[in-house]
C-alpha atoms as a PDB file:
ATOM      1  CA  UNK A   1       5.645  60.931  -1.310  1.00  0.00           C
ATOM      2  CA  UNK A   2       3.966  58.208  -3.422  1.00  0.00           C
ATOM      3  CA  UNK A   3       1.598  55.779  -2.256  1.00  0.00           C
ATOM      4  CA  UNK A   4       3.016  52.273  -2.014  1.00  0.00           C
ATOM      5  CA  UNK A   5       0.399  49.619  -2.154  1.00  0.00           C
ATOM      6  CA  UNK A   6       0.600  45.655  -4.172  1.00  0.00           C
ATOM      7  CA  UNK A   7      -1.782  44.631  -7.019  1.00  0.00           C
ATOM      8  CA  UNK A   8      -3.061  41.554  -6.759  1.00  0.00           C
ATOM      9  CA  UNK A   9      -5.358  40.042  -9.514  1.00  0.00           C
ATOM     10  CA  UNK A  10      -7.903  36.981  -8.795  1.00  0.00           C
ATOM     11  CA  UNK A  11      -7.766  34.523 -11.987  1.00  0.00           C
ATOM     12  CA  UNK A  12      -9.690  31.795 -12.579  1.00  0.00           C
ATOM     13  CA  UNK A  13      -9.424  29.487 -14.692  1.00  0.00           C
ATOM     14  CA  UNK A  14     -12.516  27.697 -14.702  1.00  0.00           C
ATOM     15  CA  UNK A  15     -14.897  30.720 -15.215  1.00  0.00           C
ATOM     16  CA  UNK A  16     -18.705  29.714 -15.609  1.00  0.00           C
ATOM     17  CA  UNK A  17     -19.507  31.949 -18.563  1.00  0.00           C
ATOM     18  CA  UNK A  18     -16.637  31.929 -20.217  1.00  0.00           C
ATOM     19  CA  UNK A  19     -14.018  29.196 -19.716  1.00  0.00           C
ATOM     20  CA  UNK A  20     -10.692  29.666 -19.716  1.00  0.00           C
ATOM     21  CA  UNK A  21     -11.330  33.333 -19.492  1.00  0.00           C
ATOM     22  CA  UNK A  22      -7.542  34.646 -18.091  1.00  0.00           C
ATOM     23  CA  UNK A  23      -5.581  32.448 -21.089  1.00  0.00           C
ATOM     24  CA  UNK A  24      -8.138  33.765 -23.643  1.00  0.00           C
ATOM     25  CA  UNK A  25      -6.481  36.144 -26.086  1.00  0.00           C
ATOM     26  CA  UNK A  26      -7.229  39.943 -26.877  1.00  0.00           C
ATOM     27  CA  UNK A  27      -5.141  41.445 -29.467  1.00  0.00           C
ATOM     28  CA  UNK A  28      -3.273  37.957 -29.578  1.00  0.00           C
ATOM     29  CA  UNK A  29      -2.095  38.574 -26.207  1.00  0.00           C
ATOM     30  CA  UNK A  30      -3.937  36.499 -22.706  1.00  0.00           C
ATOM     31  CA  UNK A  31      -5.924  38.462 -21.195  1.00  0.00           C
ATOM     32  CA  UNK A  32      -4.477  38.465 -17.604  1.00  0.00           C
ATOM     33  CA  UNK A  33      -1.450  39.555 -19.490  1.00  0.00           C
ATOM     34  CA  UNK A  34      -3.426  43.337 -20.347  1.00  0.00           C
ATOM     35  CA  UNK A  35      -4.747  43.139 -16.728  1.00  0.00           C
ATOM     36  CA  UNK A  36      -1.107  42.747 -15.503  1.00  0.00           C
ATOM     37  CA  UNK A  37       0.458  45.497 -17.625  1.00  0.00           C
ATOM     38  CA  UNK A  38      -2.541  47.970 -16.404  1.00  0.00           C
ATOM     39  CA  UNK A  39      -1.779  47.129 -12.879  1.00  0.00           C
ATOM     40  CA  UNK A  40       2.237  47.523 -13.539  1.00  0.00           C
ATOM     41  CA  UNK A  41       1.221  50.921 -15.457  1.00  0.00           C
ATOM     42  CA  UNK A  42      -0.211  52.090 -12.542  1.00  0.00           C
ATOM     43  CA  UNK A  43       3.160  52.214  -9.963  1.00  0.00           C
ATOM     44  CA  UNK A  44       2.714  49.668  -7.868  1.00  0.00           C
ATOM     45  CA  UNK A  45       5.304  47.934  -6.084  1.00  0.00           C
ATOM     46  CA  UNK A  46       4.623  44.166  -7.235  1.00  0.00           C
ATOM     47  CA  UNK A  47       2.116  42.979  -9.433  1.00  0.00           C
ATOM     48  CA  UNK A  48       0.410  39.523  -8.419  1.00  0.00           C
ATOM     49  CA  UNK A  49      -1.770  37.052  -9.476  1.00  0.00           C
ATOM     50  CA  UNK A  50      -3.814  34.634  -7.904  1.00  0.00           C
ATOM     51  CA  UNK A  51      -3.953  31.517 -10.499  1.00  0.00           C
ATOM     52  CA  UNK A  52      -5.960  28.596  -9.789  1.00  0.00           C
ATOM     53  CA  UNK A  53      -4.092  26.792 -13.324  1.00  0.00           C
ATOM     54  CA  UNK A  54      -0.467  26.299 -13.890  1.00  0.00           C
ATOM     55  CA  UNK A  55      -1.493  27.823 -17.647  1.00  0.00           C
ATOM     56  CA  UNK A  56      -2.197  31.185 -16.282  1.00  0.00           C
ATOM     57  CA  UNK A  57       1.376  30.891 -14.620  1.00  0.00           C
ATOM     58  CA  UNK A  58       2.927  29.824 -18.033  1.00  0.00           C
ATOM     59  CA  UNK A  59       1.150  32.604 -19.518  1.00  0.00           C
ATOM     60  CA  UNK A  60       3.187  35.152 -17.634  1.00  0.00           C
ATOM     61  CA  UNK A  61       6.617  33.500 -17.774  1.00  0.00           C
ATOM     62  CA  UNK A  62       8.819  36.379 -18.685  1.00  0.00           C
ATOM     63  CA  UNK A  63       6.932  39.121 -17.179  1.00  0.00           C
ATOM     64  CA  UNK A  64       7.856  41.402 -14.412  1.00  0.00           C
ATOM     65  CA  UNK A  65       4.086  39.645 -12.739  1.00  0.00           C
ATOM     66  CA  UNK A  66       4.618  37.348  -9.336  1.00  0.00           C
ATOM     67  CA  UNK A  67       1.882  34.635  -9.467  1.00  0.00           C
ATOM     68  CA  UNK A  68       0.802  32.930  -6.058  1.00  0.00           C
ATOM     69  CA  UNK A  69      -0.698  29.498  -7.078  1.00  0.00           C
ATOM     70  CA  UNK A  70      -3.880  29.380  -4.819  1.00  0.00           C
ATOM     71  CA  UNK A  71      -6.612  26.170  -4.699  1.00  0.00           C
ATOM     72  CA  UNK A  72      -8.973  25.697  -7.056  1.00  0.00           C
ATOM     73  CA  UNK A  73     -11.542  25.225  -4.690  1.00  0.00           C
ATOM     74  CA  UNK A  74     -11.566  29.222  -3.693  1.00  0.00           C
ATOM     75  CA  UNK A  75     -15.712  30.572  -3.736  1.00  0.00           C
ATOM     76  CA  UNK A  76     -14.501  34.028  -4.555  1.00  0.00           C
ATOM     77  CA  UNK A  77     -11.980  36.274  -5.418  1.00  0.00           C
ATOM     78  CA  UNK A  78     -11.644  37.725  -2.339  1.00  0.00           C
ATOM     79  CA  UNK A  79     -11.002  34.044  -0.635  1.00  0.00           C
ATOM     80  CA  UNK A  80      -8.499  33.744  -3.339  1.00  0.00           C
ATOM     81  CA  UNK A  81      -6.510  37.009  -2.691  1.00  0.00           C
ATOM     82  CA  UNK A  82      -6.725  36.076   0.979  1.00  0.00           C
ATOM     83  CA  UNK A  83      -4.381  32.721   0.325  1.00  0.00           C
ATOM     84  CA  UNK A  84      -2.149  35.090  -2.354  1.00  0.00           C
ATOM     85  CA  UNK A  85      -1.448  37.328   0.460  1.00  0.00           C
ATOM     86  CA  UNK A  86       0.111  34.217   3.023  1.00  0.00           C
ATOM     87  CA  UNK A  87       1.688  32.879   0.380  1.00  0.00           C
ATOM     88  CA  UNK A  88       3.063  36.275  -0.345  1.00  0.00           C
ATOM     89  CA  UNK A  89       4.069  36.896   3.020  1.00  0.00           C
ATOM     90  CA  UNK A  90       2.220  40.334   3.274  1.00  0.00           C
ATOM     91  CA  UNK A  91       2.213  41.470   6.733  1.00  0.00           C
ATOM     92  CA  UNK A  92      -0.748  42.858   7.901  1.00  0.00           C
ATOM     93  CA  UNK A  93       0.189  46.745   6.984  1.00  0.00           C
ATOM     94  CA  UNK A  94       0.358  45.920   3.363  1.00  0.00           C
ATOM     95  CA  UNK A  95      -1.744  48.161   1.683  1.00  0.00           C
ATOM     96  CA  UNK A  96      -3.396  45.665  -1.380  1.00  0.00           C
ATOM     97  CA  UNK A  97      -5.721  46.418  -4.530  1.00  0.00           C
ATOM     98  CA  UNK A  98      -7.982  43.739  -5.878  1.00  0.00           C
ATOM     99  CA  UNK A  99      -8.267  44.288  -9.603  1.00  0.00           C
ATOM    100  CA  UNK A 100     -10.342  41.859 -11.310  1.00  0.00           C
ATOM    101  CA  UNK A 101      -9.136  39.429 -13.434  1.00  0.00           C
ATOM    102  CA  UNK A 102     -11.113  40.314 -16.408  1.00  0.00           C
ATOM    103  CA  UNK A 103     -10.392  44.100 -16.563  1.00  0.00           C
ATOM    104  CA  UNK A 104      -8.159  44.931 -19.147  1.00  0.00           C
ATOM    105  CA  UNK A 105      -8.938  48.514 -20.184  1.00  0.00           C
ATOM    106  CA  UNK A 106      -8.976  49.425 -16.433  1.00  0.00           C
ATOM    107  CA  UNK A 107      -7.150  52.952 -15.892  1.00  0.00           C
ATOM    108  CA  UNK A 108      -3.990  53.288 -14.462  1.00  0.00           C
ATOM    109  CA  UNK A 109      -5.584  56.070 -12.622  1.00  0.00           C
ATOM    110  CA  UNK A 110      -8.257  54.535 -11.400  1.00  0.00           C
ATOM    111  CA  UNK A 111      -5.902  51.901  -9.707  1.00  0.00           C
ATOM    112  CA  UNK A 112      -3.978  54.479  -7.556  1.00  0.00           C
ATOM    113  CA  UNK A 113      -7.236  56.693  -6.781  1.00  0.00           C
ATOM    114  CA  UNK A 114      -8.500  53.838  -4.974  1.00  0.00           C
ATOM    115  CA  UNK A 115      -5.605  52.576  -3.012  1.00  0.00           C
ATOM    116  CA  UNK A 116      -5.093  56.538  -2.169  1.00  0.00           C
ATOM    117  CA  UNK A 117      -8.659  56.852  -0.948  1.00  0.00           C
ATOM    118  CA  UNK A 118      -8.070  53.672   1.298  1.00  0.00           C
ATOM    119  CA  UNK A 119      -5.226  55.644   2.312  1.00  0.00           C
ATOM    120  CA  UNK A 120      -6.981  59.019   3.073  1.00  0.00           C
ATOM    121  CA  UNK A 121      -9.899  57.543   4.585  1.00  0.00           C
ATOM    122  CA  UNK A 122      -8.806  55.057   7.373  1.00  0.00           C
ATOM    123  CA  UNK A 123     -11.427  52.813   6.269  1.00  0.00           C
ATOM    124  CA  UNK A 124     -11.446  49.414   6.425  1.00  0.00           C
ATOM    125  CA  UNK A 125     -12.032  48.721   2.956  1.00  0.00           C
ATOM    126  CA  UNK A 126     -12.477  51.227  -0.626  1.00  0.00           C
ATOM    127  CA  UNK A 127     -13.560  50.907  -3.834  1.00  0.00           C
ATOM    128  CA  UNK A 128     -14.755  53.118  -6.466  1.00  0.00           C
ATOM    129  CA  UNK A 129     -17.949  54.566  -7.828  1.00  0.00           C
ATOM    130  CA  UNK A 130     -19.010  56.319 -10.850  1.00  0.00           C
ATOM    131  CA  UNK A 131     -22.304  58.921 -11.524  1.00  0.00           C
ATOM    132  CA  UNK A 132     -25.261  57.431 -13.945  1.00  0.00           C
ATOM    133  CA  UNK A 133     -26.514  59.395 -16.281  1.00  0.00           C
ATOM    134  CA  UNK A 134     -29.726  57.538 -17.832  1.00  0.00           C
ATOM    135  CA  UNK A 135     -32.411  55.263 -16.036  1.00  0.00           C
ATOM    136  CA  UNK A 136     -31.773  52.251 -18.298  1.00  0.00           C
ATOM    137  CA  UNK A 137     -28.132  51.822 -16.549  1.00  0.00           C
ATOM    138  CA  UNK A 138     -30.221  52.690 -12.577  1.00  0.00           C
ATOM    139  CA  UNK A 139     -32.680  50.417 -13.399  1.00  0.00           C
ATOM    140  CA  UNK A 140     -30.552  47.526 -14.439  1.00  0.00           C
ATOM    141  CA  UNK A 141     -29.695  45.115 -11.808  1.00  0.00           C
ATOM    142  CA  UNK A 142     -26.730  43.722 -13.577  1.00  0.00           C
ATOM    143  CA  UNK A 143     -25.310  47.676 -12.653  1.00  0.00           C
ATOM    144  CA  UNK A 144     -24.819  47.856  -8.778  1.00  0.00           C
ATOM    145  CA  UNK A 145     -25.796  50.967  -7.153  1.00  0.00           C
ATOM    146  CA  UNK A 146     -25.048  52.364  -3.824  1.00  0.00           C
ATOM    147  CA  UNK A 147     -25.137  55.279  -1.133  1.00  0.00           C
ATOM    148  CA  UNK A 148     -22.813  56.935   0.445  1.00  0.00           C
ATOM    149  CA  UNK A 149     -22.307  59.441   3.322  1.00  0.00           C
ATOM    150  CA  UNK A 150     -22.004  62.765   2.515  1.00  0.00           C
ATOM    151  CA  UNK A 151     -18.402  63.164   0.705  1.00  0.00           C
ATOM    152  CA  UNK A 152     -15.131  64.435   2.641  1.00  0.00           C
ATOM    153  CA  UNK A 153     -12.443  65.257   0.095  1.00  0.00           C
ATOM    154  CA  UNK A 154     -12.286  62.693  -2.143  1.00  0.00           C
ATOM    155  CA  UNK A 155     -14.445  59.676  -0.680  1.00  0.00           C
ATOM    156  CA  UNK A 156     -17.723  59.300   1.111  1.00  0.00           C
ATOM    157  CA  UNK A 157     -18.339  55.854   3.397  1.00  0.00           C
ATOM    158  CA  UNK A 158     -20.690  53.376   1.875  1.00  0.00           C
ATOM    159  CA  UNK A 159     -24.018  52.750   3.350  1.00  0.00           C
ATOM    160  CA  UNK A 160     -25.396  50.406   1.345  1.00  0.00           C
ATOM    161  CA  UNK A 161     -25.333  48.364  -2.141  1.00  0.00           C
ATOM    162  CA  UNK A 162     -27.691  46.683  -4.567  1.00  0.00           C
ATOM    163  CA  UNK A 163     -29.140  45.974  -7.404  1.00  0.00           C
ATOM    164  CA  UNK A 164     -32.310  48.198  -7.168  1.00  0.00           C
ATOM    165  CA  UNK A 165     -31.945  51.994  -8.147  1.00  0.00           C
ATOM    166  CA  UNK A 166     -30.977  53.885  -4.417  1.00  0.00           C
ATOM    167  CA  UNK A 167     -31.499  55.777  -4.018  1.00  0.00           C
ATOM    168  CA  UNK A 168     -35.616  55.607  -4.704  1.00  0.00           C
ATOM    169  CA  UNK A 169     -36.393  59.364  -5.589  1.00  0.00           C
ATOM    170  CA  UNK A 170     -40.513  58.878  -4.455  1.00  0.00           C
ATOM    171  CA  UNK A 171     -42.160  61.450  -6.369  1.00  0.00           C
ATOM    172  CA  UNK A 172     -39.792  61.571  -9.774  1.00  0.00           C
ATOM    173  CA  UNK A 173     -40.356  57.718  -9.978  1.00  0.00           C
ATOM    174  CA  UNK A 174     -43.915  57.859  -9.705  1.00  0.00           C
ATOM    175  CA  UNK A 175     -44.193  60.392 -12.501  1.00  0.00           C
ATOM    176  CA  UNK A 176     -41.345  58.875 -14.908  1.00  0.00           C
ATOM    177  CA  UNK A 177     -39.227  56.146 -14.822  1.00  0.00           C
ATOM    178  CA  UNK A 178     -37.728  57.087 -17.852  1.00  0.00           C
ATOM    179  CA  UNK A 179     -35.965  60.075 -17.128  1.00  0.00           C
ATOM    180  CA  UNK A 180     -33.761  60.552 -14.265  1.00  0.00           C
ATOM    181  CA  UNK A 181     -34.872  63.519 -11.714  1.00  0.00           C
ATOM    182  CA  UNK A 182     -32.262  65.793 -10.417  1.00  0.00           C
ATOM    183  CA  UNK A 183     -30.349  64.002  -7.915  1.00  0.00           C
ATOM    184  CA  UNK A 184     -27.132  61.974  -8.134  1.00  0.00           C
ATOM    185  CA  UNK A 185     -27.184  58.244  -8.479  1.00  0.00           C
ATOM    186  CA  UNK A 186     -24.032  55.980  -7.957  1.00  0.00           C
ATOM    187  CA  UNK A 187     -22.783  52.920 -10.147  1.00  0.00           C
ATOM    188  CA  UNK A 188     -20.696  50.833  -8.158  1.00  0.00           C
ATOM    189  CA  UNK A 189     -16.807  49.795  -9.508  1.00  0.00           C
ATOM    190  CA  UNK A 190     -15.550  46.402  -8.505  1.00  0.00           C
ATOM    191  CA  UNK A 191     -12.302  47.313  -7.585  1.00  0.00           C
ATOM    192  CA  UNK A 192     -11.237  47.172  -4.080  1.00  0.00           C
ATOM    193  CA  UNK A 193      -8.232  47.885  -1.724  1.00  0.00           C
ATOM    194  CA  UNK A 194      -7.755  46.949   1.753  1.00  0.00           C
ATOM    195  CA  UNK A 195      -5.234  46.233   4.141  1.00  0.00           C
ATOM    196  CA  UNK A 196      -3.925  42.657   4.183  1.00  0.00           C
ATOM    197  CA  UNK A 197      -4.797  42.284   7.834  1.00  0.00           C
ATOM    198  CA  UNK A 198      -8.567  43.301   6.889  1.00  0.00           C
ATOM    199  CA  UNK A 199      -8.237  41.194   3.658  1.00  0.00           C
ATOM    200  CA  UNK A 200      -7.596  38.053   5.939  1.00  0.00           C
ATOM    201  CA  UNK A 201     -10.298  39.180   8.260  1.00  0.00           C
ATOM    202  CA  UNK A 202     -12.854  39.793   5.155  1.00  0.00           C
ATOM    203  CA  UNK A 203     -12.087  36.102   3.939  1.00  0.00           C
ATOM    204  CA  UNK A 204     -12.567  34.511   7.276  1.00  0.00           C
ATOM    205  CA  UNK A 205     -16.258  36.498   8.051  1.00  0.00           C
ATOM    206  CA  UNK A 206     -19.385  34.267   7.346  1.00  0.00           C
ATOM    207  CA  UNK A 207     -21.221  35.516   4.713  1.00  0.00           C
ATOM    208  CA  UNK A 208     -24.041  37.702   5.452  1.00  0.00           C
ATOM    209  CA  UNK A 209     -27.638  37.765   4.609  1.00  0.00           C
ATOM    210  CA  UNK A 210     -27.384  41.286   3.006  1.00  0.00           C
ATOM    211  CA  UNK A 211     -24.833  39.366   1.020  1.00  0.00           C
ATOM    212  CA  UNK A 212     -26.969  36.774   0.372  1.00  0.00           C
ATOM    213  CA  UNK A 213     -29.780  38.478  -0.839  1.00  0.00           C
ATOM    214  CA  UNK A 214     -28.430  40.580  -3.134  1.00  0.00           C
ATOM    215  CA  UNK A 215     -25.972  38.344  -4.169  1.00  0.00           C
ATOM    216  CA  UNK A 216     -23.138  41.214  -3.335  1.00  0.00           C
ATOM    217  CA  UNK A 217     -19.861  39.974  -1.200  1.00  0.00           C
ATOM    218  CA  UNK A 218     -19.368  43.514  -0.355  1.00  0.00           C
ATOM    219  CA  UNK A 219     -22.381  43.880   1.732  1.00  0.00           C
ATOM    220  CA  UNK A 220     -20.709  41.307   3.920  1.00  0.00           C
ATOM    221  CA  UNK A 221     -18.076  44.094   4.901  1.00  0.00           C
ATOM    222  CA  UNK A 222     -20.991  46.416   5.827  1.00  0.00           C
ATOM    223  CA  UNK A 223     -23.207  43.711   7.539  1.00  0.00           C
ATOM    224  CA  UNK A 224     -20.494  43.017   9.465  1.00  0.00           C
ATOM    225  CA  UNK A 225     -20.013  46.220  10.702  1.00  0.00           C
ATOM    226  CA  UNK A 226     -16.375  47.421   8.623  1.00  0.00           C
ATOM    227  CA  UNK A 227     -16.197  50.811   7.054  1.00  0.00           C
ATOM    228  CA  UNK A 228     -15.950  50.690   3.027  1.00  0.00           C
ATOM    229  CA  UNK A 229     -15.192  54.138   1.596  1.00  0.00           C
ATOM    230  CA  UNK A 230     -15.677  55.078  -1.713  1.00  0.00           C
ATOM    231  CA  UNK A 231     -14.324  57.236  -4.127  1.00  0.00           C
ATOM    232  CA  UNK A 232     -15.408  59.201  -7.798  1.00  0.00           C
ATOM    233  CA  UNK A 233     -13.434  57.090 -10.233  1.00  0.00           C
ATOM    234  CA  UNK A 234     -10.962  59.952 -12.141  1.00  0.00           C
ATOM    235  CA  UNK A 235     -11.293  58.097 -15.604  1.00  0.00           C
ATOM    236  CA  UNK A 236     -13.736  56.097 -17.099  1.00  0.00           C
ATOM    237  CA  UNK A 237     -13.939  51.766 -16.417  1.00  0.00           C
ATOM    238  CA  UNK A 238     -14.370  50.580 -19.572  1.00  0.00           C
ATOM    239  CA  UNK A 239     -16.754  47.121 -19.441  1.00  0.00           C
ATOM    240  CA  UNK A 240     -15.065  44.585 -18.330  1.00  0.00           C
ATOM    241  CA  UNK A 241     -15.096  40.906 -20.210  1.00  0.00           C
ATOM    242  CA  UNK A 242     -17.432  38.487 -18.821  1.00  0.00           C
ATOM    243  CA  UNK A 243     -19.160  36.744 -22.183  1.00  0.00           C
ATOM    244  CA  UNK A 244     -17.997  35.845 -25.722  1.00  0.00           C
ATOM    245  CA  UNK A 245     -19.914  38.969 -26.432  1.00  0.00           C
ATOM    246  CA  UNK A 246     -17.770  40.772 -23.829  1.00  0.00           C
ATOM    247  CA  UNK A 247     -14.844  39.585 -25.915  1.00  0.00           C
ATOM    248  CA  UNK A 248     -16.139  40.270 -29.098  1.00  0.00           C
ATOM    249  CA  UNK A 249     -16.382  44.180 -27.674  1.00  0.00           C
ATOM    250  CA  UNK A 250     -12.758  44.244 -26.078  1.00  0.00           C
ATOM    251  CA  UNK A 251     -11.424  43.647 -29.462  1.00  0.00           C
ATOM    252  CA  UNK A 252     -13.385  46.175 -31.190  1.00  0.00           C
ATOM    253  CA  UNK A 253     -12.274  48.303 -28.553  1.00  0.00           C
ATOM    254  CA  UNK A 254      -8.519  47.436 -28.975  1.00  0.00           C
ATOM    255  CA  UNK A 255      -8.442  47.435 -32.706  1.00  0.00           C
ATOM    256  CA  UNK A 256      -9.621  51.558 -32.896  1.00  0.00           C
ATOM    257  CA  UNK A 257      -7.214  52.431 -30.470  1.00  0.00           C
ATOM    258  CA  UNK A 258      -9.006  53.005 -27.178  1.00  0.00           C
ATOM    259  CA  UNK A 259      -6.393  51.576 -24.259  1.00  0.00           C
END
């Protein structure tokens, strides 16, 4: 039986480093239009998203895309889906994936696999991780790391997040920081899926000091005492756009093919 579970995409108009961000064009196209289309590629039931401009709306006239037009005034994405999923009129079963609004190589697979491992796992919330492979990328702290529990089939439970490389592998470290020792270190994926029950509950939580720290909304779910499993992403997340430079990339990216 297939999994049946909503996409809902957060989209901002007003983005800090890059204005305008969901109306700017890749390939000629918005880009919340190739976020959209990867989200419909992927099987789900209804496509959404969350604009905070009657432009983004505009921008998907014609499409087989729902848009929920949500306040401006929204501090994250999260607070943003919450509002999408009232005006929706999820009920609280509704099985939900938050795919950020400035993802538009993101795989189709990589969509279902985590809405299937919030499935499998009962958790509260799931998202998706992938293995590094060099120190540069563990000791960045634009990459998110994390730790999980020791894996069941397909997901382990989160136990923590951050910025700093975890986790800290005593005696490799203080030989070479260069060269990752034999181990297994985790990049985190900011895609999510929850429950629109938990989604509402997420929204409403103060945040956290965790949270506040690291500067990571997820470690609210944690702090708070939620389960948050995660999963080995099945194909490659291609960066996401962020920057002009981002931008730049996508459309390199686009032009030799690579989807």
């Amino acid at each position: 039986m297939s999994l049946d579970f909503f996409v809902a995409i957060p989209a901002r108009y007003a983005a800090s480093r890059l204005p305008g961000k969901p109306l700017r064009l890749l390939g000629g196209e918005p880009l919340v239009v190739h976020v959209a289309r990867r989200a419909l590629a992927a099987g789900a039931r209804e496509v959404w998203v969350a604009a905070d401009d009657a432009r983004i709306a505009d921008a998907l006239r014609g499409t087989a895309v729902r848009v929920a037009m949500t306040s401006a005034d929204h501090a994250s994405g999260s607070d943003r889906l919450a509002e999408c999923a009232d005006i929706a009129g999820w009920d609280d079963d509704t099985l939900v994936v938050n795919l950020q609004g400035d993802e538009p190589f993101a795989p189709a697979a990589g969509i279902r696999a985590v809405a299937q491992a919030l499935a499998d796992s009962g958790a509260h919330m799931a998202t998706l991780a992938t293995e590094v492979t060099d120190a540069a990328t563990l000791f960045d702290p634009n990459a998110v790391k994390l730790v999980r529990t020791a894996p069941q089939p397909g997901w382990g439970d989160a136990l923590y997040f951050s910025r700093a490389p975890i986790p800290w592998h005593r005696d490799g470290f203080a030989r070479d920081r260069d060269t990752l020792p034999p181990g297994q270190w985790l990049r985190h994926i900011g895609i999510y899926a929850y429950r629109a029950g938990f989604l509402r509950q997420f929204a409403s939580l103060p945040p956290g000091v965790l949270e506040q720290v690291e500067s990571l909304e997820q470690l609210r779910v944690l702090e708070a005492g939620f389960r948050i499993a995660v999963a080995l992403t099945p194909e490659p997340f291609p960066p996401g756009v962020d920057t002009p430079e981002d931008l730049e990339r996508a459309e390199r990216h686009l032009a030799l093919g690579r989807t």
